[in-house]
Protein backbone atom coordinates (compact mmCIF):
# COMPACT_ATOMS: atom_id res chain seq x y z
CA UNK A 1 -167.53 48.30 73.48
CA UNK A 2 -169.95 46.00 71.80
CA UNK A 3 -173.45 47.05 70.71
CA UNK A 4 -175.13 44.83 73.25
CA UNK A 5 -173.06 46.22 76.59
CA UNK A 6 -173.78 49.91 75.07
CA UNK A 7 -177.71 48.84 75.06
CA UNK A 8 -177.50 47.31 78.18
CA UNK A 9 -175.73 50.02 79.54
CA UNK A 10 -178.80 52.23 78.01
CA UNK A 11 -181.73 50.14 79.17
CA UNK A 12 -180.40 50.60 82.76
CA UNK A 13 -179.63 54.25 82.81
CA UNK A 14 -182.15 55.77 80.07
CA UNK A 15 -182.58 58.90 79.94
CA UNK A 16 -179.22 59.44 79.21
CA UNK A 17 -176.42 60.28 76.87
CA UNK A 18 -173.72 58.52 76.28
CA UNK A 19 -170.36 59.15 74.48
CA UNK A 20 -168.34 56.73 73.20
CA UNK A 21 -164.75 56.61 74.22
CA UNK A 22 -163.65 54.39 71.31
CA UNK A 23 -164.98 56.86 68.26
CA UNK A 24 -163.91 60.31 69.87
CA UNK A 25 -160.49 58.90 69.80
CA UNK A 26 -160.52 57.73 66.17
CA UNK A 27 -161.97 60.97 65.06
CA UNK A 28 -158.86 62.44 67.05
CA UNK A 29 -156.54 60.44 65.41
CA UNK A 30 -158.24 60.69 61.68
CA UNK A 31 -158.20 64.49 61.82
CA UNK A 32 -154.42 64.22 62.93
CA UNK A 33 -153.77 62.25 60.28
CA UNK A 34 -154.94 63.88 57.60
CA UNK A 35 -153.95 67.43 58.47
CA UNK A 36 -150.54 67.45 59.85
CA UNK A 37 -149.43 70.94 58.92
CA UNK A 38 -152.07 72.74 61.52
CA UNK A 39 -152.66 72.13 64.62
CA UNK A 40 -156.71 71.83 66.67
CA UNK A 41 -158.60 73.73 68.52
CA UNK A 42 -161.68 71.65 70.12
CA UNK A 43 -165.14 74.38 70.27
CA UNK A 44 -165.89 73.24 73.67
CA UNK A 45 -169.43 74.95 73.40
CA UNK A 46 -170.56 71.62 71.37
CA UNK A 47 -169.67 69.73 73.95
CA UNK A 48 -169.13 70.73 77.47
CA UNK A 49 -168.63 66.98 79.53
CA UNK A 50 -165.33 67.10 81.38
CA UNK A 51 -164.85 63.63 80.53
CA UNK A 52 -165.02 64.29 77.15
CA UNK A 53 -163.06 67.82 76.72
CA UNK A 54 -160.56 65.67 78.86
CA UNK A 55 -160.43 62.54 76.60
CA UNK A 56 -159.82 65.16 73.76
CA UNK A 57 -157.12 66.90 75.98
CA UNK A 58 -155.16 63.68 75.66
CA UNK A 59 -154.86 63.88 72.11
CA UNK A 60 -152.86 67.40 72.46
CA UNK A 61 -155.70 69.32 70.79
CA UNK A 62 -156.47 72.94 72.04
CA UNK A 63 -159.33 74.69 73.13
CA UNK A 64 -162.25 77.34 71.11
CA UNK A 65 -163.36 78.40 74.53
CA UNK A 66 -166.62 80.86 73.66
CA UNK A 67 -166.68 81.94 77.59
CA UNK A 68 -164.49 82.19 80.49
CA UNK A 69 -166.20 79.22 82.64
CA UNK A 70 -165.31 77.61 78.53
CA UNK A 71 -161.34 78.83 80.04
CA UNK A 72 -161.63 77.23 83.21
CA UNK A 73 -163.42 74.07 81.71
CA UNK A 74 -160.54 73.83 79.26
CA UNK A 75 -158.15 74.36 82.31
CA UNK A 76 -160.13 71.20 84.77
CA UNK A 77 -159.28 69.35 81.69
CA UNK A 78 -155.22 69.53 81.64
CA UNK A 79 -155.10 72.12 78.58
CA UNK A 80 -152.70 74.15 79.16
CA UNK A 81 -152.90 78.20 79.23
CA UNK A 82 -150.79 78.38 75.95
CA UNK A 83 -153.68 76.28 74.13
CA UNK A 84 -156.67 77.96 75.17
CA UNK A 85 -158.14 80.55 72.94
CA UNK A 86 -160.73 82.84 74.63
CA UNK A 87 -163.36 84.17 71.48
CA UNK A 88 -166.71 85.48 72.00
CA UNK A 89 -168.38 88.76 71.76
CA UNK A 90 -169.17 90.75 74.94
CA UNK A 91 -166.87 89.87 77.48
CA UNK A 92 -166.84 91.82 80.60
CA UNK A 93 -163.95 93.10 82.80
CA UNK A 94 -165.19 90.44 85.29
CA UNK A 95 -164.48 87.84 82.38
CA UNK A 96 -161.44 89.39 81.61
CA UNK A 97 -159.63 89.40 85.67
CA UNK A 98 -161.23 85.62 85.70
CA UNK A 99 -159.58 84.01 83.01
CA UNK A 100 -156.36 86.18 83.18
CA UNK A 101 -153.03 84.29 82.80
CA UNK A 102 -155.36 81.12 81.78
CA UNK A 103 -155.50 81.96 77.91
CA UNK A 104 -155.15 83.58 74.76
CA UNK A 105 -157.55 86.65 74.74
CA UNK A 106 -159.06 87.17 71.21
CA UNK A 107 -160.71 90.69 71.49
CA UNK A 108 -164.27 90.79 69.02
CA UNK A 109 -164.65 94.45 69.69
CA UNK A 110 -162.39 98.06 70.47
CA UNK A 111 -164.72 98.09 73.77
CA UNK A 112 -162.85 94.67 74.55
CA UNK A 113 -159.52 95.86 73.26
CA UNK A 114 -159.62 98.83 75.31
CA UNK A 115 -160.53 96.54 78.55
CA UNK A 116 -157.30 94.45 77.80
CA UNK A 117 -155.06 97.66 77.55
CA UNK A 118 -156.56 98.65 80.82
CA UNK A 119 -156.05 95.42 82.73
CA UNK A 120 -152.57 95.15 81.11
CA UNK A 121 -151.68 98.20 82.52
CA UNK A 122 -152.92 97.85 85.86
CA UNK A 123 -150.28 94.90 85.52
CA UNK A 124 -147.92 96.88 84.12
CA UNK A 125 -146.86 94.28 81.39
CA UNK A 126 -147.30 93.81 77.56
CA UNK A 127 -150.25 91.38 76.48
CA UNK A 128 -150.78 89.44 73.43
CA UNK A 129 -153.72 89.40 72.04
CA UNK A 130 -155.46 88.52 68.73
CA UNK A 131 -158.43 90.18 67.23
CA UNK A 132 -161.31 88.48 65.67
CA UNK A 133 -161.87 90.12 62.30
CA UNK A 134 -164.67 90.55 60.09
CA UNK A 135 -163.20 90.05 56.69
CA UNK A 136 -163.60 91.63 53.26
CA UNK A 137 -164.27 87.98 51.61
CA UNK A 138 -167.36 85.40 52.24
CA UNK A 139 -167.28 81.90 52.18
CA UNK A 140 -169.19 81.38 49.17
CA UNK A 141 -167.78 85.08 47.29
CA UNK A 142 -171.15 86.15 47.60
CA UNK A 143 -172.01 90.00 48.89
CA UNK A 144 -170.38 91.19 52.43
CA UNK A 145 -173.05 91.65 55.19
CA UNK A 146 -173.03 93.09 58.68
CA UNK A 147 -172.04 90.98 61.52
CA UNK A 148 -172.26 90.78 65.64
CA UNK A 149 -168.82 88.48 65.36
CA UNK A 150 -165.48 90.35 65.19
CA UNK A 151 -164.18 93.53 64.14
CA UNK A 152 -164.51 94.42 60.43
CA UNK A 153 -161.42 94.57 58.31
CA UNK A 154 -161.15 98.02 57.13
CA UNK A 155 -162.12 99.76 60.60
CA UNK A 156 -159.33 97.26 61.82
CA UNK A 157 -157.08 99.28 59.21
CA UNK A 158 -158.32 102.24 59.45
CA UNK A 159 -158.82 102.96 63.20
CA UNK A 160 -155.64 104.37 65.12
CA UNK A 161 -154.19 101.76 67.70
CA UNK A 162 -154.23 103.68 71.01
CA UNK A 163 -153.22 100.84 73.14
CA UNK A 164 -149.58 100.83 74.61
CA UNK A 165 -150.08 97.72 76.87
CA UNK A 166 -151.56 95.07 73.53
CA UNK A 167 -149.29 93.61 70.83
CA UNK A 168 -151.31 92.57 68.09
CA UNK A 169 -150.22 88.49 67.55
CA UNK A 170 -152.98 86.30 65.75
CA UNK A 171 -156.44 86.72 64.33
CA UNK A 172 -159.61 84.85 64.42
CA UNK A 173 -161.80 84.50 61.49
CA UNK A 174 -165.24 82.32 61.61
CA UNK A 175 -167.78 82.58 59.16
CA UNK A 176 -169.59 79.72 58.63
CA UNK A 177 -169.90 75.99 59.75
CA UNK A 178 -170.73 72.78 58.46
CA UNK A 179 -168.72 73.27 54.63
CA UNK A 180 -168.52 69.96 53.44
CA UNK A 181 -166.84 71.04 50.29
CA UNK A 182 -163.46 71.18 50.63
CA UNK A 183 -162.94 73.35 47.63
CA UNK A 184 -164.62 76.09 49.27
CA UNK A 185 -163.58 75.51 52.49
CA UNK A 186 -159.51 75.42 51.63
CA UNK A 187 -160.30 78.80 49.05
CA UNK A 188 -161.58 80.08 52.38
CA UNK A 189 -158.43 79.04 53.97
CA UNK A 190 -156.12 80.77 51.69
CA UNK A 191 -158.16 83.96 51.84
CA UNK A 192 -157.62 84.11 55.87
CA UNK A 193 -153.99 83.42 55.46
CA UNK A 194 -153.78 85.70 52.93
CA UNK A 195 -155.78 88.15 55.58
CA UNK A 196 -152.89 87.74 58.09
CA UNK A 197 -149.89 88.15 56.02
CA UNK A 198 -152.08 92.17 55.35
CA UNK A 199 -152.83 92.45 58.86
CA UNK A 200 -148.76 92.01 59.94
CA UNK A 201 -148.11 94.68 57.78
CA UNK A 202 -149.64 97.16 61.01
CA UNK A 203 -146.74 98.74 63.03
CA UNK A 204 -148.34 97.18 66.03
CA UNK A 205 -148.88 93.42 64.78
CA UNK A 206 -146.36 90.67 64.59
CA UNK A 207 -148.89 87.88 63.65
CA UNK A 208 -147.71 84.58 65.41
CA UNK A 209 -151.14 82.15 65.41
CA UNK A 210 -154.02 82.37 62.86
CA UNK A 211 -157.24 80.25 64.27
CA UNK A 212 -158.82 79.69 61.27
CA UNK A 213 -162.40 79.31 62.65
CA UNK A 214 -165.53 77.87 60.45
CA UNK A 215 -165.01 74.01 61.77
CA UNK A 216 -165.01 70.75 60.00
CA UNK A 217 -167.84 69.50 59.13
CA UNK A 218 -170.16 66.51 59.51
CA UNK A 219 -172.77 64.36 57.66
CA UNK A 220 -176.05 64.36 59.63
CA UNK A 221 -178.12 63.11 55.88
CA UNK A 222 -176.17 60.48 55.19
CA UNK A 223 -178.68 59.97 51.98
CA UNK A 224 -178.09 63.96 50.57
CA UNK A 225 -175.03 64.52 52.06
CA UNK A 226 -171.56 63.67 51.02
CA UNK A 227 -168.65 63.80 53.97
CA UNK A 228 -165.93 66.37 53.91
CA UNK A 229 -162.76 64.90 52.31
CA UNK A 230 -160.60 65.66 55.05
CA UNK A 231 -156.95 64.87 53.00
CA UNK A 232 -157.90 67.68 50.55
CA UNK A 233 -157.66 70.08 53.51
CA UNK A 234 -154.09 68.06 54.72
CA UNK A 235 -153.47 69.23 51.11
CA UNK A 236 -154.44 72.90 51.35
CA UNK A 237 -153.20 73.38 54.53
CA UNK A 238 -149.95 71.86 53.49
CA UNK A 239 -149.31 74.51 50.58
CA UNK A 240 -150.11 77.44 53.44
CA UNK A 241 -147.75 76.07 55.62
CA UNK A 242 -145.12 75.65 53.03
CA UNK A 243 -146.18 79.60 52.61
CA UNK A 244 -146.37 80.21 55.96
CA UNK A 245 -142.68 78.93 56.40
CA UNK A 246 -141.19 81.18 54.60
CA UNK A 247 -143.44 84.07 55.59
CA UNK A 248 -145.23 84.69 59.14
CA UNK A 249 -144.02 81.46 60.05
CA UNK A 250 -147.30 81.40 62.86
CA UNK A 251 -148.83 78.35 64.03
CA UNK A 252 -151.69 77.38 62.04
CA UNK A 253 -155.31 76.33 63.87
CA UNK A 254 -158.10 74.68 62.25
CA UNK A 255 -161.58 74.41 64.64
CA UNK A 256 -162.44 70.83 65.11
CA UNK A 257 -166.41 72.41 65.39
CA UNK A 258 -168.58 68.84 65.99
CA UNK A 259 -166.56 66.55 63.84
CA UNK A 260 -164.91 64.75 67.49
CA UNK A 261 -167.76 64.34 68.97
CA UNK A 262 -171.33 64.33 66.86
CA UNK A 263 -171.16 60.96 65.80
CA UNK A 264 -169.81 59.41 68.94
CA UNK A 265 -172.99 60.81 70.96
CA UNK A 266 -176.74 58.41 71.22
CA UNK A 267 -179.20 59.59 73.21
CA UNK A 268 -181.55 56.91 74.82
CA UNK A 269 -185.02 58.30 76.34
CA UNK A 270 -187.59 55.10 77.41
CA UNK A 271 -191.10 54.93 76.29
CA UNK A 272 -193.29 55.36 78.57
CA UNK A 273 -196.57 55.27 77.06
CA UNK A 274 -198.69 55.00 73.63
CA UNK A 275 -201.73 55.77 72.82
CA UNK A 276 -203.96 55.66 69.81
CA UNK A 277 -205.73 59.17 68.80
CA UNK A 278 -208.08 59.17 65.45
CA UNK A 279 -206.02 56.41 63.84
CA UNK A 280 -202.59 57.92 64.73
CA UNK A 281 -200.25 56.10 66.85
CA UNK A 282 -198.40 58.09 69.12
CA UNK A 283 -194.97 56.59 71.18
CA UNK A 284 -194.91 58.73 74.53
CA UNK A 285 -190.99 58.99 75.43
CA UNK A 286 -189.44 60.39 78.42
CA UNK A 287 -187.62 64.22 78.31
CA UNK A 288 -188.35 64.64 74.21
CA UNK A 289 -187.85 68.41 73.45
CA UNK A 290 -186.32 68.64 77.23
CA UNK A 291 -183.97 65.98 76.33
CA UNK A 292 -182.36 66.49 72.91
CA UNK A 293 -183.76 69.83 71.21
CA UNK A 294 -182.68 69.34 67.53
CA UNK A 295 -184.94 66.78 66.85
CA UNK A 296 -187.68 68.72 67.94
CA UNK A 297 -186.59 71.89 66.09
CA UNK A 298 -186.60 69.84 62.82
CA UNK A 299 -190.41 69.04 63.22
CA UNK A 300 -190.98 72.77 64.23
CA UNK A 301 -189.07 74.49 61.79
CA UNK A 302 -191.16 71.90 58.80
CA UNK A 303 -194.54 72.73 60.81
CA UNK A 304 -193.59 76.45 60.50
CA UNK A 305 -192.12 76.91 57.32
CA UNK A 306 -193.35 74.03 54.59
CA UNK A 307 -191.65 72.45 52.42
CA UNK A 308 -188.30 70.42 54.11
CA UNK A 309 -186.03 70.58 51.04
CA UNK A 310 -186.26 74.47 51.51
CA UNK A 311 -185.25 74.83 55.22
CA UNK A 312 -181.90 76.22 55.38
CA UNK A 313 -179.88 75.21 57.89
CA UNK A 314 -180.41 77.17 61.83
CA UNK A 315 -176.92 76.42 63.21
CA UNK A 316 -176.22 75.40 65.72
CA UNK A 317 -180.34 74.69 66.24
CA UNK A 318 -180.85 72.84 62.98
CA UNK A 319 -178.91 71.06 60.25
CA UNK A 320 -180.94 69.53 57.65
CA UNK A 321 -184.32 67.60 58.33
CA UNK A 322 -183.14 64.15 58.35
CA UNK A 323 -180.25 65.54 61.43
CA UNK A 324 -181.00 62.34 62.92
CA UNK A 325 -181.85 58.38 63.04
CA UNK A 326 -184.42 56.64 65.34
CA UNK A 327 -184.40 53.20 66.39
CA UNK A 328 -186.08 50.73 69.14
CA UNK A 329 -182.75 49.26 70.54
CA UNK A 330 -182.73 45.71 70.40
CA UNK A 331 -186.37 45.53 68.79
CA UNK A 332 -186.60 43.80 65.15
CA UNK A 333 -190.06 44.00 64.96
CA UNK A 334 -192.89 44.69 61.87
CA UNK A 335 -192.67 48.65 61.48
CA UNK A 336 -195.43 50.71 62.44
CA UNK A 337 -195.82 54.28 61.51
CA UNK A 338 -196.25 56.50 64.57
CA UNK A 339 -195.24 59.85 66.24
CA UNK A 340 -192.44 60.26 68.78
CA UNK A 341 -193.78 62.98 71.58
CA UNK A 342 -192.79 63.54 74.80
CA UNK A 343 -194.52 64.95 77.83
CA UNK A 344 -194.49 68.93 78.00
CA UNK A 345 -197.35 70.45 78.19
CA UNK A 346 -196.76 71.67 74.72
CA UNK A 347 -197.84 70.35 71.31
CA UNK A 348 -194.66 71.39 69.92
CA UNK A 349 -193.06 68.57 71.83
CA UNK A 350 -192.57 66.36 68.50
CA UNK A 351 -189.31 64.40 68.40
CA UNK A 352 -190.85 62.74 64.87
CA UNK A 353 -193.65 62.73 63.09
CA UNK A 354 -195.33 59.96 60.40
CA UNK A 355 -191.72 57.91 61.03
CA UNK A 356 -191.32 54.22 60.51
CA UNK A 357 -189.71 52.34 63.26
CA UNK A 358 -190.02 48.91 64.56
CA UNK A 359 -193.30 48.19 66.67
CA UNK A 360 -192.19 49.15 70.34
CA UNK A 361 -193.76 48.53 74.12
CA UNK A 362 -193.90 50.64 76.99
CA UNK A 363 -190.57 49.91 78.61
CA UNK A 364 -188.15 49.82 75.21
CA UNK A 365 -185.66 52.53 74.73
CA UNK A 366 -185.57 54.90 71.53
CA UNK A 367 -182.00 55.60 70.71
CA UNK A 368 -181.29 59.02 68.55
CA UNK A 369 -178.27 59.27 66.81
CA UNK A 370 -175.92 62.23 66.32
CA UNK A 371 -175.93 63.31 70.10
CA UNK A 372 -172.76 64.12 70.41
CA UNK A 373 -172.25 67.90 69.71
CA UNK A 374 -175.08 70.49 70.35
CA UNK A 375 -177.22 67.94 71.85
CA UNK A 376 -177.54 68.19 75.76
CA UNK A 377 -175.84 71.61 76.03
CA UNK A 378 -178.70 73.11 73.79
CA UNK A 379 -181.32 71.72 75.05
CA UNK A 380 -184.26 73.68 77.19
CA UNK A 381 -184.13 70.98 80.34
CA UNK A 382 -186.65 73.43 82.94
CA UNK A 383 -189.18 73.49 81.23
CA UNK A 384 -191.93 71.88 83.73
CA UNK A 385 -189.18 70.84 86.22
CA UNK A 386 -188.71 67.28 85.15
CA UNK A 387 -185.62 65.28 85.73
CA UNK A 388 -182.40 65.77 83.65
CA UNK A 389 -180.80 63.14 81.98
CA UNK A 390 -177.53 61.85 82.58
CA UNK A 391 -174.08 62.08 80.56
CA UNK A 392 -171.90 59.29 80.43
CA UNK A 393 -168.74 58.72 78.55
CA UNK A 394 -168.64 54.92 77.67
C-alpha cells in the first residue's frame, strides 16, 4: 500500500485506525527469523481486532489470552485450543466452564487451582495446567517485592499439592515489559528456565511448556531509544534449547507483547476547528483523549509530575514522553507551534502541547503514530457519548 492510498483511505474514513497488513506480516516473519528455537504467543490484550489476531493466526503464532472472551477471540481467529494460553488473575468458575476444552489454563492463584481440581473432577478426567509463578529473581537483580501476578515461588514449594484431578505441566513467568536490552532480557531468560528445570523436580510436575512472559519490546523514542537486537535473543534462546534438549525437553514460548502490531497502527482524527486564545494556537481534533489515550496520558503525567526525563514508564498507559509522532497528512506547510485538544469537556483533553507541526486547516487529518498496540483497546471512548472511531486493517 502506498502512502498516498493509506491517506486517502484516511481522509475518507477519519476518525479511524488503521492497521497495516503489509508491516504486521514482516514483523511476523522478522521475529520468526531471528528466534527459531521458541515458538510465539501473540498478548491479544494489545490488540483485540479480529482481523488482526487473525492475520497473526496465519503466521502459526499462539495466543497470551488475559480473559476468557481473550479464549474465544483467539478461537474466532483459527488458533487452535492447543495454542491458547489462558493467564490472568481472578478468574471465576464462570470463566473457567466457558473456556473449558478451548485452552491451556495457567492458574495465578491456589483459589484458581482449587477451581480447576473441582471442575476436573466433576469431569472426572486429569487436567493440565501450568501455574504462573512469582519468582525468587527480578529482572534487573534488584530487591524482590510483592506482587498481584502469580503465585510466589517458595509458597509454590512449600505448600502441599492437594489436587488429585491437576498435573502440574508448564509455568508462566512475566515481570516486566518493554526490555530493550537484550542482555538483561536473555539473563532473565535463563533464570526462568532455570526456574522450570526446579519446579519439575515436584512429585506432581512434569514441566512440558515454559511461556516465558515479559514481551519484546519496541522503540516508541526513536531519538533516546535504541531497538531490541532481536538475533541476540535467537542466540540465547538457542543455548536454552540446546539445554532444554537434553533436559525438560518442553516447548519454549516467548510473548510477542506489542512488537507485531505497535508500529503497524496510525491513528487519523480530522481537525475540526482552531482557535487563537492569548497568543496560543490551539488545533481542535475530533475524539483526542476518547480516541487514542496515550497521547493524552503523556501530557498528563508531565502536567502532574514535572520534569519529562524523570517520568518512569506507566505500562501499558505510558512509555516515555515522546510515545508518539504527529503529522498533518499530506500538508508541507511553514510550521506553527500550537496545541492539539480535542473536545471533552475536560482540560485534560491535551493530545500535545507547544508541538511543531506543519500549519493545518479545518478539514486536514492529524495522523499519530504508534497506534497499533494499546491504542484503541485502552482508550476511555464514553466519555460524553461521542462517536467511536473505526478499525480497519489495510
Amino acid at each position: 500500500m502506498t502512502k498516498e492510498a493509506l491517506y486517502d483511505f484516511a481522509r475518507k474514513n477519519a476518525p479511524c485506525y488503521v492497521y497495516e497488513k503489509d508491516i504486521i506480516e514482516s514483523n511476523c516473519k522478522q521475529l520468526q527469523n531471528a528466534v527459531k528455537d521458541a515458538e510465539f504467543l501473540y498478548s491479544i490484550k494489545a490488540n483485540p481486532f479480529l482481523p488482526v489476531v487473525k492475520t497473526i493466526s496465519s503466521h502459526g503464532i499462539g495466543s497470551d489470552a488475559a480473559s476468557s472472551n481473550e479464549v474465544l477471540l483467539s478461537e474466532q481467529a483459527q488458533i487452535p485450543a492447543e495454542m491458547i494460553y489462558y493467564s490472568a488473575p481472578g478468574k471465576t468458575e464462570q470463566d473457567i466452564i466457558k473456556t473449558w476444552g478451548k485452552c491451556t489454563f495457567i492458574a495465578d492463584s491456589f483459589h484458581e487451582l482449587e477451581l480447576l481440581e473441582q471442575k476436573s473432577a466433576q469431569e472426572n478426567t486429569t487436567l493440565e495446567v501450568g501455574v504462573r509463578i512469582h519468582p525468587n529473581f527480578t529482572m534487573f537483580d534488584g530487591n524482590i517485592v510483592s506482587s498481584k501476578f502469580g503465585i510466589d515461588e517458595d509458597l509454590l514449594f512449600n505448600t502441599k499439592w492437594n489436587y488429585p484431578h491437576l498435573r502440574l505441566t508448564g509455568i508462566h513467568v512475566h515481570l516486566q515489559s518493554q526490555i530493550l536490552d537484550s542482555s538483561i532480557l536473555s539473563r532473565y531468560h535463563h533464570n526462568c528456565y532455570n526456574l522450570a528445570e526446579k519446579v519439575n523436580s515436584l512429585s506432581h510436575a512434569n514441566i512440558k511448556f515454559i511461556n516465558f512472559g515479559s514481551g519484546i519490546g519496541i522503540v516508541y523514542d526513536e531519538i533516546n531509544e535504541k531497538p531490541l537486537n532481536i538475533s541476540e535473543i535467537g542466540q540465547s534462546i538457542c543455548e536454552i534449547a540446546k539445554k532444554n534438549k537434553e533436559g525438560l525437553n518442553a516447548k519454549l514460548f516467548l510473548e510477542t507483547g506489542r512488537f507485531l502490531t505497535c508500529n503497524a497502527g496510525t491513528y487519523f482524527t480530522p481537525i475540526i476547528d482552531r482557535k487563537i486564545s492569548r497568543g496560543k494556537t490551539y488545533v481542535v481534533v475530533q475524539n483526542a483523549l476518547n480516541g487514542f489515550l496515550r497521547p493524552t496520558m503523556s501530557e498528563l503525567l508531565k502536567k502532574a509530575l514535572g520534569q519529562a526525563s524523570l517520568i518512569a514508564p506507566q505500562e501499558p498507559f505510558f512509555t516515555s514522553v515522546n510515545q508518539c509522532n504527529f503529522n498533518i497528512i499530506g500538508n508541507t506547510n511553514e510550521a506553527e507551534t500550537v496545541d492539539v485538544v480535542g473536545t471533552l469537556c475536560t482540560a485534560l483533553d491535551v493530545m500535545a502541547k507547544d508541538i511543531s507541526l506543519p500549519k493545518s486547516e479545518i478539514g486536514d487529518v492529524l495522523a499519530v503514530s504508534n497506534a497499533g498496540s494499546y491504542a484503541f483497546t485502552l482508550s476511555p471512548f464514553a466519555f460524553s457519548s461521542h462517536e467511536l472511531p473505526k478499525e480497519y486493517l489495510y
